[in-house]
N, C-alpha and C. Protein backbone atom coordinates (compact mmCIF):
# COMPACT_ATOMS: atom_id res chain seq x y z
N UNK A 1 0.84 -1.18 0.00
CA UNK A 1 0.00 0.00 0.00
C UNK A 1 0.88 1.24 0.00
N UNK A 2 0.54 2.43 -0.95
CA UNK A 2 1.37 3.06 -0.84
C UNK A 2 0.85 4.20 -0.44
N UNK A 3 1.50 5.29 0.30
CA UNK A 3 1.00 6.61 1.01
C UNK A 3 0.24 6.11 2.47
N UNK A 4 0.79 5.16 3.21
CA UNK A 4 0.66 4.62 4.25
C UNK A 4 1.77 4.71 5.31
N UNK A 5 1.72 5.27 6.48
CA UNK A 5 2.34 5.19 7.48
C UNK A 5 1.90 4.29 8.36
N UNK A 6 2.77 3.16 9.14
CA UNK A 6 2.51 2.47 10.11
C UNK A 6 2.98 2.86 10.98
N UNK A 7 2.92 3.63 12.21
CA UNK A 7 3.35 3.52 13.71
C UNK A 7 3.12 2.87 14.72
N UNK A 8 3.84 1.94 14.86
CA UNK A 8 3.40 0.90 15.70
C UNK A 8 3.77 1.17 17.02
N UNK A 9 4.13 2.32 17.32
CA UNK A 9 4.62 2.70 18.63
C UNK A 9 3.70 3.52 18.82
N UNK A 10 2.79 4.36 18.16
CA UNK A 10 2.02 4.70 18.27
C UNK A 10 0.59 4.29 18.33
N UNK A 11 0.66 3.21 18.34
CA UNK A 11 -0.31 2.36 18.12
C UNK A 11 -1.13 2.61 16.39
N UNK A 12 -1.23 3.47 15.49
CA UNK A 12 -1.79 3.71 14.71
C UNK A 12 -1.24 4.02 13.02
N UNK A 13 -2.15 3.96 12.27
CA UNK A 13 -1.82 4.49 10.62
C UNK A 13 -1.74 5.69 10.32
N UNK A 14 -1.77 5.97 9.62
CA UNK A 14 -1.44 7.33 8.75
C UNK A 14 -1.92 7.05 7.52
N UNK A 15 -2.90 7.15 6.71
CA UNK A 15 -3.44 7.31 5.35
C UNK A 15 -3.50 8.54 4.87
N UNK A 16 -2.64 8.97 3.43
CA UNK A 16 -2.88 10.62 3.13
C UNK A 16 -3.63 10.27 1.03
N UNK A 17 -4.53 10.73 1.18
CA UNK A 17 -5.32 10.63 0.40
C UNK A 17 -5.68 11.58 -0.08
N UNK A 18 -5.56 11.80 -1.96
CA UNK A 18 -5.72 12.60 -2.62
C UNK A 18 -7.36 12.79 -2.88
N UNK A 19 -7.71 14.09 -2.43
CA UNK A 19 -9.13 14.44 -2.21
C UNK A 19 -9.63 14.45 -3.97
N UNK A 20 -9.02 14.46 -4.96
CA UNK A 20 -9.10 14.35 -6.44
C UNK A 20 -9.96 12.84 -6.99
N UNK A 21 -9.14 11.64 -5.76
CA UNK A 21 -9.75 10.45 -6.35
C UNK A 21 -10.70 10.03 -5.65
N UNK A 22 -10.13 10.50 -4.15
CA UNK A 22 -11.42 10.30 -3.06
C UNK A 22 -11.99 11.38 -2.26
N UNK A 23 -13.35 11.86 -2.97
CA UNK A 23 -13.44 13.38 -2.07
C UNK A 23 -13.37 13.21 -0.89
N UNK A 24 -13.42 14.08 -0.28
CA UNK A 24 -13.73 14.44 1.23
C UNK A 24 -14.85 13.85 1.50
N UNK A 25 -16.26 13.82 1.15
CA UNK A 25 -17.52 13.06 1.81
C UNK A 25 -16.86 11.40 1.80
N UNK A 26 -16.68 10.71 0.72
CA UNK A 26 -16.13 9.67 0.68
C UNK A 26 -15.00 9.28 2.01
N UNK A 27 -14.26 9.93 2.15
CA UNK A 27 -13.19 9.55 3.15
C UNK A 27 -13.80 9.58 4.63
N UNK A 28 -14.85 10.82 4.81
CA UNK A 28 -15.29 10.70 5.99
C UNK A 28 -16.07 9.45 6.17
N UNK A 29 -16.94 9.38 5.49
CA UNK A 29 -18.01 8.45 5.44
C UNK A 29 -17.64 6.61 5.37
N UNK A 30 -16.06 6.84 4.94
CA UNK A 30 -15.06 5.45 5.39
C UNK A 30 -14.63 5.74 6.85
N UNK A 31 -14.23 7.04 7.54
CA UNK A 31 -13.62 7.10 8.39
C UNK A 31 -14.68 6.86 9.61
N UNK A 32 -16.17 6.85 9.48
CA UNK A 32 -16.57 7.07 10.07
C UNK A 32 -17.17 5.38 10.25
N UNK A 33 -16.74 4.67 9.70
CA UNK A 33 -17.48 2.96 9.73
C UNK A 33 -16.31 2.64 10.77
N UNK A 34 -14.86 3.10 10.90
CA UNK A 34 -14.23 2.60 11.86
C UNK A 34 -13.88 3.32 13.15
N UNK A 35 -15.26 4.22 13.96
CA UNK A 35 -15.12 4.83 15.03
C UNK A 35 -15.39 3.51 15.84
N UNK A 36 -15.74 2.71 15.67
CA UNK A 36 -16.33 1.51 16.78
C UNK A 36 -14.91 1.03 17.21
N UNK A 37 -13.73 0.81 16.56
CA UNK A 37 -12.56 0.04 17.03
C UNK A 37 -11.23 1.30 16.77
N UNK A 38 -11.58 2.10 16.28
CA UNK A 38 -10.23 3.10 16.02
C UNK A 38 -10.35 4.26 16.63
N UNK A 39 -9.44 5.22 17.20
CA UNK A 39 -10.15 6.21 17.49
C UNK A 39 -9.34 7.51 16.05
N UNK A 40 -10.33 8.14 15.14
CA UNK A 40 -10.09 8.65 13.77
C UNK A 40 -9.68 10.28 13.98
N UNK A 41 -8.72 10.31 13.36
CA UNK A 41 -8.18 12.00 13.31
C UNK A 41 -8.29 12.13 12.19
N UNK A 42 -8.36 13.30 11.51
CA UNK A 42 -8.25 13.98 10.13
C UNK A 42 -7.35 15.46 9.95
N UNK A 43 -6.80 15.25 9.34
CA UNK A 43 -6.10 16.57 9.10
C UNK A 43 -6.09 16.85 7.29
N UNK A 44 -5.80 18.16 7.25
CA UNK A 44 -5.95 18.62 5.67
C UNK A 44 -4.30 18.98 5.45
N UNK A 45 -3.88 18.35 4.91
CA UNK A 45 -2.52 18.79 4.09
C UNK A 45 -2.46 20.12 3.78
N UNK A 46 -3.85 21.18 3.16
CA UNK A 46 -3.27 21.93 1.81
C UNK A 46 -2.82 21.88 1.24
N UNK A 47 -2.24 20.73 0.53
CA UNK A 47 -2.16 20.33 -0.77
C UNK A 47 -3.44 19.80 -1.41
N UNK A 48 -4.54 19.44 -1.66
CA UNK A 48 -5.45 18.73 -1.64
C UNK A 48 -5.53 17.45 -1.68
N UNK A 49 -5.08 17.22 -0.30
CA UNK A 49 -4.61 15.88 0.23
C UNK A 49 -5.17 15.81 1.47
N UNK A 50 -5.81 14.71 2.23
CA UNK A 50 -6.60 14.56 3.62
C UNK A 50 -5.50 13.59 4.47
N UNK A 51 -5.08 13.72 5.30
CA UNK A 51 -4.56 12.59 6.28
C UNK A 51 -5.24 12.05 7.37
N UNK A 52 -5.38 10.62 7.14
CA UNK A 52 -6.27 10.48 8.54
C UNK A 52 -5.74 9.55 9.09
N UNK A 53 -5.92 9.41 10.53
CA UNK A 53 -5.24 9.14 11.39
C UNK A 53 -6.07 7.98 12.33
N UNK A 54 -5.51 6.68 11.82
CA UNK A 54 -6.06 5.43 12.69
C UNK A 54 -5.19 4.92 13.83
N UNK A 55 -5.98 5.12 15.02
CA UNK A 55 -5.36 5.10 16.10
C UNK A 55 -5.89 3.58 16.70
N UNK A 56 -5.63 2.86 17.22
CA UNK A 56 -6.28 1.14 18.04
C UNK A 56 -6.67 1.98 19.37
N UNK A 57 -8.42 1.03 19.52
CA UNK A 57 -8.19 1.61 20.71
C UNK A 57 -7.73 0.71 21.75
N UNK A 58 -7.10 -0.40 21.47
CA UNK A 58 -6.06 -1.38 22.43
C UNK A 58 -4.91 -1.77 21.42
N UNK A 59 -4.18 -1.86 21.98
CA UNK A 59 -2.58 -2.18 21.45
C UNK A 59 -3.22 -3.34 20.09
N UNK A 60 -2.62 -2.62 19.29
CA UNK A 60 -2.49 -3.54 17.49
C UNK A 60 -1.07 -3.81 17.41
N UNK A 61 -0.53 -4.97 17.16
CA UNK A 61 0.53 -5.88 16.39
C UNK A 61 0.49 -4.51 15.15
N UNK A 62 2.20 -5.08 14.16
CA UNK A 62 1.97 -4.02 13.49
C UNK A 62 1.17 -4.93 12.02
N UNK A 63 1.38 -6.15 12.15
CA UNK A 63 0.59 -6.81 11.29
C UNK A 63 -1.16 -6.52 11.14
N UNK A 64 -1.60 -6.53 12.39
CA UNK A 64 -2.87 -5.70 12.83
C UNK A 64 -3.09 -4.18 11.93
N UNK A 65 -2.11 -3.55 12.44
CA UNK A 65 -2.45 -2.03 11.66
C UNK A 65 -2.02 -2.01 9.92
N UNK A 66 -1.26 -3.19 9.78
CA UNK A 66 -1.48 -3.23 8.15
C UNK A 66 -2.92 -3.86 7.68
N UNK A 67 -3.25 -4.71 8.50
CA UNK A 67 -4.95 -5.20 8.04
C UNK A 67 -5.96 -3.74 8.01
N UNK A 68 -5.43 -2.88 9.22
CA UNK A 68 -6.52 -2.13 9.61
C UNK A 68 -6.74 -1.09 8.17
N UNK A 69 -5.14 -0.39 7.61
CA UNK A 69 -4.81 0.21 6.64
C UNK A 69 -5.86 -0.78 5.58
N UNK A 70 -5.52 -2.07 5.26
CA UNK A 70 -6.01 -2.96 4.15
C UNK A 70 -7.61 -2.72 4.38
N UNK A 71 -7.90 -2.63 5.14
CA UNK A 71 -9.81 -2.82 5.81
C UNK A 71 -10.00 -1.14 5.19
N UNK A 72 -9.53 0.05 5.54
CA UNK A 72 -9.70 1.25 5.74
C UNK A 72 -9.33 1.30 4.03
N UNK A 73 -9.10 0.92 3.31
CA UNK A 73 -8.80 0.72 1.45
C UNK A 73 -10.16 0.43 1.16
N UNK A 74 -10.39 -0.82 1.41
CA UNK A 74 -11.26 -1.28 0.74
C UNK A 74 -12.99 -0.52 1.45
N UNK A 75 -12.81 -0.08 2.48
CA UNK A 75 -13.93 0.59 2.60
C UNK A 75 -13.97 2.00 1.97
N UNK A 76 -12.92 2.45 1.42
CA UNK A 76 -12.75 3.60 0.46
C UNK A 76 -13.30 3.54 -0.57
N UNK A 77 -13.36 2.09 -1.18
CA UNK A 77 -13.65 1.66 -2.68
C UNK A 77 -15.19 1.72 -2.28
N UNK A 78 -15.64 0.79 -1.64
CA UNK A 78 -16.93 0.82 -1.03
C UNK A 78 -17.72 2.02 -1.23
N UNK A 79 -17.19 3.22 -0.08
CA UNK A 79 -17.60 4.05 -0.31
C UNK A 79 -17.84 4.86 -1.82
N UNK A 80 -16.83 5.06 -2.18
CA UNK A 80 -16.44 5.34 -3.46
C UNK A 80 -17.55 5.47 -4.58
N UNK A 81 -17.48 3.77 -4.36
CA UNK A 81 -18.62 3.21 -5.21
C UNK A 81 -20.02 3.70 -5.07
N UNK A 82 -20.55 3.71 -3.69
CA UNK A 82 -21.94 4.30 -3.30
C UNK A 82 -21.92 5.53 -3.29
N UNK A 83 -21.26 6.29 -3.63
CA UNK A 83 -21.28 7.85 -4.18
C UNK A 83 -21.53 7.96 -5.36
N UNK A 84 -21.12 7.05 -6.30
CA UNK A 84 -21.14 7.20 -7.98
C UNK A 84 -22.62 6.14 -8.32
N UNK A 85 -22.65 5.32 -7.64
CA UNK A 85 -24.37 4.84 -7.51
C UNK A 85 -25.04 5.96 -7.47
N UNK A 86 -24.97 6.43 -6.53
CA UNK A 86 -26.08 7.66 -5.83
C UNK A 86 -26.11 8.67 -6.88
N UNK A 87 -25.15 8.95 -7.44
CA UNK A 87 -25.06 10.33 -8.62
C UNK A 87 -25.75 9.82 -9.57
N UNK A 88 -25.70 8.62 -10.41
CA UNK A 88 -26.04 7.93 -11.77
C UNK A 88 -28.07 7.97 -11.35
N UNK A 89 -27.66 7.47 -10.21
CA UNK A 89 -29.40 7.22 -9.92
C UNK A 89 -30.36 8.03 -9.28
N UNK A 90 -29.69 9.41 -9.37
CA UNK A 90 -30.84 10.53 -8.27
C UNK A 90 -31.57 10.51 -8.92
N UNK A 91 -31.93 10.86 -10.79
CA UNK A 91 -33.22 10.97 -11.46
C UNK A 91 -34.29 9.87 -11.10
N UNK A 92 -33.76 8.59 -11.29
CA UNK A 92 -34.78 7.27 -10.75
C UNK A 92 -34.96 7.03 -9.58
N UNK A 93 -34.40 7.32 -8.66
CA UNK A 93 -34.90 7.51 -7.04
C UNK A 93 -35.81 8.70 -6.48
N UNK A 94 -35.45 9.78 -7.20
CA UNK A 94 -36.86 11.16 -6.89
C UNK A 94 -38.12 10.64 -7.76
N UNK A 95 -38.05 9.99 -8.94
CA UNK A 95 -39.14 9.50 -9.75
C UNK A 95 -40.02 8.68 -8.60
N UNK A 96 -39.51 7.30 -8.23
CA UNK A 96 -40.06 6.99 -7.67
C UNK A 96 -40.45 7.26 -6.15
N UNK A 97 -39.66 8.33 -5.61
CA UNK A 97 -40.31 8.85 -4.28
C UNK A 97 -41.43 9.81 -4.55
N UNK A 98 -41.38 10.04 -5.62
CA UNK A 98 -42.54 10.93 -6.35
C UNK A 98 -43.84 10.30 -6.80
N UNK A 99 -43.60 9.20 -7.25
CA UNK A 99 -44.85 8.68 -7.51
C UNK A 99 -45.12 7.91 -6.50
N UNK A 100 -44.36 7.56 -5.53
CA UNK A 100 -45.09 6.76 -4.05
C UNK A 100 -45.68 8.17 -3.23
N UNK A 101 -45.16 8.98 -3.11
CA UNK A 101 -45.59 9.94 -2.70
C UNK A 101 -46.86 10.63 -3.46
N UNK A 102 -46.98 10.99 -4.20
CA UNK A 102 -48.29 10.73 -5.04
C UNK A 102 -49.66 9.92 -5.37
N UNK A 103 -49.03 8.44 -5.07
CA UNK A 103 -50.45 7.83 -4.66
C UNK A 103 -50.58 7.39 -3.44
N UNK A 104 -49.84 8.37 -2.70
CA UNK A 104 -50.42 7.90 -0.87
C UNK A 104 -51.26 9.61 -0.89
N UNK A 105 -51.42 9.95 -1.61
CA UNK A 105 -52.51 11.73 -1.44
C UNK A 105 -53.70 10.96 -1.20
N UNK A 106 -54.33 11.43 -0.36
CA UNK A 106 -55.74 11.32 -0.08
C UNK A 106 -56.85 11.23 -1.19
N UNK A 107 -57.88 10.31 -1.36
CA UNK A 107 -58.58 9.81 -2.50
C UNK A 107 -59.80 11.73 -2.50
N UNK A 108 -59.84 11.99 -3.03
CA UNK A 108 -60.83 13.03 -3.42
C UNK A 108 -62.35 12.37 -4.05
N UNK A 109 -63.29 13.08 -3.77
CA UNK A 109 -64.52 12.27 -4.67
C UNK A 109 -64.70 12.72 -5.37
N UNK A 110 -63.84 12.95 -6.41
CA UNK A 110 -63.81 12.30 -8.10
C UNK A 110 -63.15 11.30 -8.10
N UNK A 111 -62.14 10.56 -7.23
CA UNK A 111 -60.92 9.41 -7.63
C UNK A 111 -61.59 8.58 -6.99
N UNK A 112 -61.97 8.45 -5.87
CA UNK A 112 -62.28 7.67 -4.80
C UNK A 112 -63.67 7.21 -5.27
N UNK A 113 -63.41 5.82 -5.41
CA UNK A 113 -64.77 4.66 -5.62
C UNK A 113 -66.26 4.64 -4.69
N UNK A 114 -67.26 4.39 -5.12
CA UNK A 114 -67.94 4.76 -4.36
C UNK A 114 -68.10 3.57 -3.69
N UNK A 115 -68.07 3.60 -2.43
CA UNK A 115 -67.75 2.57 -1.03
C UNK A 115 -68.82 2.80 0.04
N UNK A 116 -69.15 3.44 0.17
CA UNK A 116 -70.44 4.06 0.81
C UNK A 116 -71.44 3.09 1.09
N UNK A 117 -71.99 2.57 -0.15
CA UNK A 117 -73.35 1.61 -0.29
C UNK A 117 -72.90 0.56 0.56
N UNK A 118 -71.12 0.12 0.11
CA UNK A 118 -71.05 -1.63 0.52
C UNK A 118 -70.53 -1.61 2.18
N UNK A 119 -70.51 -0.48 2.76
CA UNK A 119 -69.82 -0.12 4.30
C UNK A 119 -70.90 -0.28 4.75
N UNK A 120 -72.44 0.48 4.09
CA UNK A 120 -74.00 0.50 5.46
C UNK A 120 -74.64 -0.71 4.88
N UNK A 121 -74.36 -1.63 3.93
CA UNK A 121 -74.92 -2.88 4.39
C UNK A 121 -73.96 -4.01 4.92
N UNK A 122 -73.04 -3.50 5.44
CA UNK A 122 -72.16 -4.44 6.42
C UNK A 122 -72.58 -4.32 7.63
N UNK A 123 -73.18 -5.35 8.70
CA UNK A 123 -73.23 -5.38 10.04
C UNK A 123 -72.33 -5.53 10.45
N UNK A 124 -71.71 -5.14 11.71
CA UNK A 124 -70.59 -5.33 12.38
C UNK A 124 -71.28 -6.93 13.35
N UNK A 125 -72.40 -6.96 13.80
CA UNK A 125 -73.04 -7.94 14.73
C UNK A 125 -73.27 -9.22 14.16
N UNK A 126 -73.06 -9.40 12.33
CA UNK A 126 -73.04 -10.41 11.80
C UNK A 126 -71.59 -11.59 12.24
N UNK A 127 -71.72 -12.72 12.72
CA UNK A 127 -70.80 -13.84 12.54
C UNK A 127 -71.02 -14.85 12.47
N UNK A 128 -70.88 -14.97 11.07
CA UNK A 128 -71.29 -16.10 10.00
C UNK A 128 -70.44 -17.58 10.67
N UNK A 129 -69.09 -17.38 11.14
CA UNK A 129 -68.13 -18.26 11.57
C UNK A 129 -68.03 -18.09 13.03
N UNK A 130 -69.10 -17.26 14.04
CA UNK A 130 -68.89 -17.76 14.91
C UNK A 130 -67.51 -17.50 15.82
N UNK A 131 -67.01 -16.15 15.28
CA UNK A 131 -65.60 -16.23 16.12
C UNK A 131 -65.93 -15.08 17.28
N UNK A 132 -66.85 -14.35 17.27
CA UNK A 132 -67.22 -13.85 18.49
C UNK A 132 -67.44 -14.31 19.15
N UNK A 133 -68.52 -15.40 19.64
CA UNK A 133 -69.33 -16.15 20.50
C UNK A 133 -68.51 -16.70 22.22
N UNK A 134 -68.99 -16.20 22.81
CA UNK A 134 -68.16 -16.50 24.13
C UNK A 134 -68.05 -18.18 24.35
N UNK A 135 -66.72 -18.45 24.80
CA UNK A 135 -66.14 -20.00 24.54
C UNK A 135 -67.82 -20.51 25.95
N UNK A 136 -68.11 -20.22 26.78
CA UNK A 136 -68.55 -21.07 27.42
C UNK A 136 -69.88 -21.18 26.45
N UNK A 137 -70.92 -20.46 25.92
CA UNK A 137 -71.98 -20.15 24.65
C UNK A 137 -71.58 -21.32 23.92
N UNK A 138 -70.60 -21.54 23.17
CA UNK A 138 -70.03 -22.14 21.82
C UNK A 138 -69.92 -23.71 22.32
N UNK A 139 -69.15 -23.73 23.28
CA UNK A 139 -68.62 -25.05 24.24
C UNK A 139 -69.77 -25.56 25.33
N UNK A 140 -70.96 -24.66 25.78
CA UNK A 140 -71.62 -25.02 26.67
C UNK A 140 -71.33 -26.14 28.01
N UNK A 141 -70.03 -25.61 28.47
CA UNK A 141 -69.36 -26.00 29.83
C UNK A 141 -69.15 -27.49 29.91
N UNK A 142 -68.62 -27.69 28.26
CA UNK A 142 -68.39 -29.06 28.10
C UNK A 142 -66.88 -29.35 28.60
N UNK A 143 -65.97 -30.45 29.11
CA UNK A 143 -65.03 -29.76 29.82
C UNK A 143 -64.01 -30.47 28.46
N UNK A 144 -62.67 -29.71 28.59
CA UNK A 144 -61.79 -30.23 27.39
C UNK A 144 -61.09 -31.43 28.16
N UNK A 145 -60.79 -32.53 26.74
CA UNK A 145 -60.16 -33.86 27.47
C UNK A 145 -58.26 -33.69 27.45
């Protein structure tokens, strides 16, 4: 890996990353999947370059902080990737939050079926199957075997 610092006395990495291939949202949004086990610094070069700073939060082998570097790559790509998803597909994702959002609008009576007739000849007191009926009524204090 190259543009990688290991300090193993420091317990931590050093990644300096050109904000050109990986913006800034991208890097955070990797840096931020490994707050659970690292503790993450960031600094800005001014060069347009980001350094960030993977710290263990218990003693890492330095074999450890080359995995961690290898883990902290590939969640770059990851990220990476779900940024350039997200760009290609905003037109087809507002489409369809638009038209779900659109047929959850309230039915108006011009759209809305007329339902009226088949609601007031429904009894609520009708049970055809009997699933109201109180168990001792139904069972008549027959006892179960």
């Amino acid at each position: 890996m190259e543009n990688v610092e290991i300090d193993s006395r420091g317990n931590r990495i050093g990644l300096l990353l050109d904000e050109k291939i990986y913006p800034r949202e991208v890097s955070l949004a990797a840096a931020y999947r490994f707050i659970d086990r690292c503790y993450v610094r960031l600094e800005r070069t001014g060069r347009g370059q980001l350094l960030i700073w993977l710290k263990g939060k218990r003693k890492l082998s330095a074999k450890a902080l080359e995995a961690l570097a290898g883990d902290y790559d590939n969640e770059l790509l990851q990220q990476l990737m779900r940024q350039q998803v997200a760009a290609r597909t905003t037109g087809i994702r507002e489409a369809i939050v638009g038209r779900a959002l659109m047929s959850a609008e309230p039915w108006t009576e011009e759209t809305e079926p007329d339902k009226t007739n088949e609601i007031e000849e429904l009894d609520y007191t009708e049970d055809p199957l009997g699933i109201a009926v109180p168990w001792e009524e139904k069972y008549g204090g027959q006892e179960e075997d």
